[in-house]
Protein backbone atom coordinates (compact mmCIF):
# COMPACT_ATOMS: atom_id res chain seq x y z
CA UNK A 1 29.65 55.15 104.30
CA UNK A 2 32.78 53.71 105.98
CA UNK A 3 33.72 51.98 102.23
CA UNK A 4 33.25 55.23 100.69
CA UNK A 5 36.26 56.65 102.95
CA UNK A 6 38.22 53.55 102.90
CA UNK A 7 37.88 53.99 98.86
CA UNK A 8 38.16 58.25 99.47
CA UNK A 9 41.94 57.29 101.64
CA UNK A 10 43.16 54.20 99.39
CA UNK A 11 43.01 56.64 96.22
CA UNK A 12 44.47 59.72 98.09
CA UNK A 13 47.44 57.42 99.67
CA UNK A 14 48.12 56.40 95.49
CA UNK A 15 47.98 59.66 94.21
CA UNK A 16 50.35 61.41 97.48
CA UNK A 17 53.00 58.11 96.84
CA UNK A 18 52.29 58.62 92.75
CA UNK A 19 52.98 62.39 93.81
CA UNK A 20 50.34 63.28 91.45
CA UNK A 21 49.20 66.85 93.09
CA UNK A 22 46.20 67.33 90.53
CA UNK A 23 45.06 63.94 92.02
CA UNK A 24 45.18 65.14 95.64
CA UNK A 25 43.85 67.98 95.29
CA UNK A 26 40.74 66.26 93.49
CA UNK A 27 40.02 64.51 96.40
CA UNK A 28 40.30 67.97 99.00
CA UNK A 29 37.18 69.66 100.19
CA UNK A 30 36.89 73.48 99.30
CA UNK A 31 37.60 74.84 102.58
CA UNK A 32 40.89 72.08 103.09
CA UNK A 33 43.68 72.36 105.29
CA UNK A 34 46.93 70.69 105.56
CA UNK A 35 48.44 70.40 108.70
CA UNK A 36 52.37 69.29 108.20
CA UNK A 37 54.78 67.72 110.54
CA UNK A 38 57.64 69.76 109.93
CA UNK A 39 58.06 73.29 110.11
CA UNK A 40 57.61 76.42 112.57
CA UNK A 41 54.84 76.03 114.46
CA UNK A 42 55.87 73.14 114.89
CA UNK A 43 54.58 72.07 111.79
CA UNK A 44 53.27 74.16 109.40
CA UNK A 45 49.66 74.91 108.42
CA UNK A 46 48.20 75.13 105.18
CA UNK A 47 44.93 76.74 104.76
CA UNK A 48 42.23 76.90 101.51
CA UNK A 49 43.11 75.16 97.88
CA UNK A 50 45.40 77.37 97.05
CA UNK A 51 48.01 77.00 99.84
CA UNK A 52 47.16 73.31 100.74
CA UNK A 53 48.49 72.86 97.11
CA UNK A 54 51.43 74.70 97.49
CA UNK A 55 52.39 72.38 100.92
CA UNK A 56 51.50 68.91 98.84
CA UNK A 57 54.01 70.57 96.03
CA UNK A 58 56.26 71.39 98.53
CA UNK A 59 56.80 68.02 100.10
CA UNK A 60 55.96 65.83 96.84
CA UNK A 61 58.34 67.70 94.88
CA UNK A 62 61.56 65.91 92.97
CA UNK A 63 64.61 65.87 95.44
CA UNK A 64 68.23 64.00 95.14
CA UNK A 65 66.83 61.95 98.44
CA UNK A 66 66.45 58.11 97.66
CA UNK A 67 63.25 57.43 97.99
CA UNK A 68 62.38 55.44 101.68
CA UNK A 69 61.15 52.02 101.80
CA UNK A 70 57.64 53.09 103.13
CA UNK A 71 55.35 50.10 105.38
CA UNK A 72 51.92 51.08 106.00
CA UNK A 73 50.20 49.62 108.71
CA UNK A 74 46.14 48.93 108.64
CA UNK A 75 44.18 52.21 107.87
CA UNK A 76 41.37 53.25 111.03
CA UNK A 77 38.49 54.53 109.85
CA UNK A 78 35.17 56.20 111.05
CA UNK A 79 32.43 58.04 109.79
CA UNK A 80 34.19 61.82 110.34
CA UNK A 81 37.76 60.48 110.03
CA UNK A 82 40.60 58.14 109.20
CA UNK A 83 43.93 57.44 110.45
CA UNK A 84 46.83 56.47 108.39
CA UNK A 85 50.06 54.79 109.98
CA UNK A 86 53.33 54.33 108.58
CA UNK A 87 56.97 53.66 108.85
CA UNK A 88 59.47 55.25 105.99
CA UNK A 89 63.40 54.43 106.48
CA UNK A 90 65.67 56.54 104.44
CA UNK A 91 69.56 55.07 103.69
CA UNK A 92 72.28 56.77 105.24
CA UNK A 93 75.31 56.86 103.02
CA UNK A 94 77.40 55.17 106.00
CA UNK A 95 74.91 52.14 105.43
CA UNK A 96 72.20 52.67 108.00
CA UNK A 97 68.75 54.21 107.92
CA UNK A 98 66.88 56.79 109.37
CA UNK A 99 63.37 55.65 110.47
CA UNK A 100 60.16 57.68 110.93
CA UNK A 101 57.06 56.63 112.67
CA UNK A 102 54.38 58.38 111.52
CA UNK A 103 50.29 58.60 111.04
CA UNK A 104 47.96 60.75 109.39
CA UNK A 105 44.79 62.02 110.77
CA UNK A 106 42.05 62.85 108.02
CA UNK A 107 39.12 64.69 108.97
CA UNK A 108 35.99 64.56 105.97
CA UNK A 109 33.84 66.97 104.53
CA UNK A 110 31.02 65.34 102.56
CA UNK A 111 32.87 62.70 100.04
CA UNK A 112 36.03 64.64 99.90
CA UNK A 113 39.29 65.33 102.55
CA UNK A 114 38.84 68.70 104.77
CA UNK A 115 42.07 67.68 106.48
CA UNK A 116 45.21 65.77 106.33
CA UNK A 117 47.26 66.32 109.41
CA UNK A 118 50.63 64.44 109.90
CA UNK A 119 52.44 63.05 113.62
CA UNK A 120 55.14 61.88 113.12
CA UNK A 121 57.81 60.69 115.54
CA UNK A 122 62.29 60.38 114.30
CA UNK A 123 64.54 59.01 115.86
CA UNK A 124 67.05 61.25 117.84
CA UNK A 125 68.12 62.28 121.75
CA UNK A 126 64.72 64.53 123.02
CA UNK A 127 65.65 68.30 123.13
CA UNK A 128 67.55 69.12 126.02
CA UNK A 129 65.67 70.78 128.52
């Protein structure tokens, strides 16, 4: 089973960097959820087909960003789950980057994705307190 969901991750990971929504969305259970890293809650949830595919649209869609330079480090995965980590770093127009840590945390439901939820960690003082 664990090839299945290496196979299940490697093709979601191509269609989210392809940003090829119909091809996510393929690959989501029914009942999905997305569970983003930005937003109020913090982070914002998105629950059922509908509005999971309105948050992939949301953060695949076109934007005058340059695209990061995107590392992925060695995919984790068990029976009911698999973790994604990753580094992005964005150019500053003074010449330096902004870098983001980040992983995602599938969940499964039969041979499709029930969950994608996203930690991710930017650089920055903490919040004062």
């Amino acid at each position: 089973m664990t090839e299945a969901r290496v196979a299940l991750i490697e093709a979601f990971t191509k269609a989210w960097n392809a940003k090829d929504v119909d091809a996510v969305m393929d690959l989501m259970a029914d009942d999905c959820e997305f569970r983003a890293s930005v937003g109020p809650e913090p982070g914002a949830t998105f629950t059922g087909r509908a509005e999971v595919r309105r948050g992939f649209e949301s953060f695949l869609a076109p934007s005058d960003a340059p695209e990061p330079e995107t590392e992925v480090g060695p995919l984790l995965v068990h029976d009911d789950f698999a973790v994604t980590r990753w580094t992005s770093r964005w150019p500053r127009p003074d010449g330096t980057t902004v870098e983001v840590r980040a992983c995602d945390v599938f969940q499964f439901d039969g041979d499709r994705i029930r969950s994608k939820d996203t930690y991710r960690k930017v650089e920055g003082p903490p919040p004062a307190g």
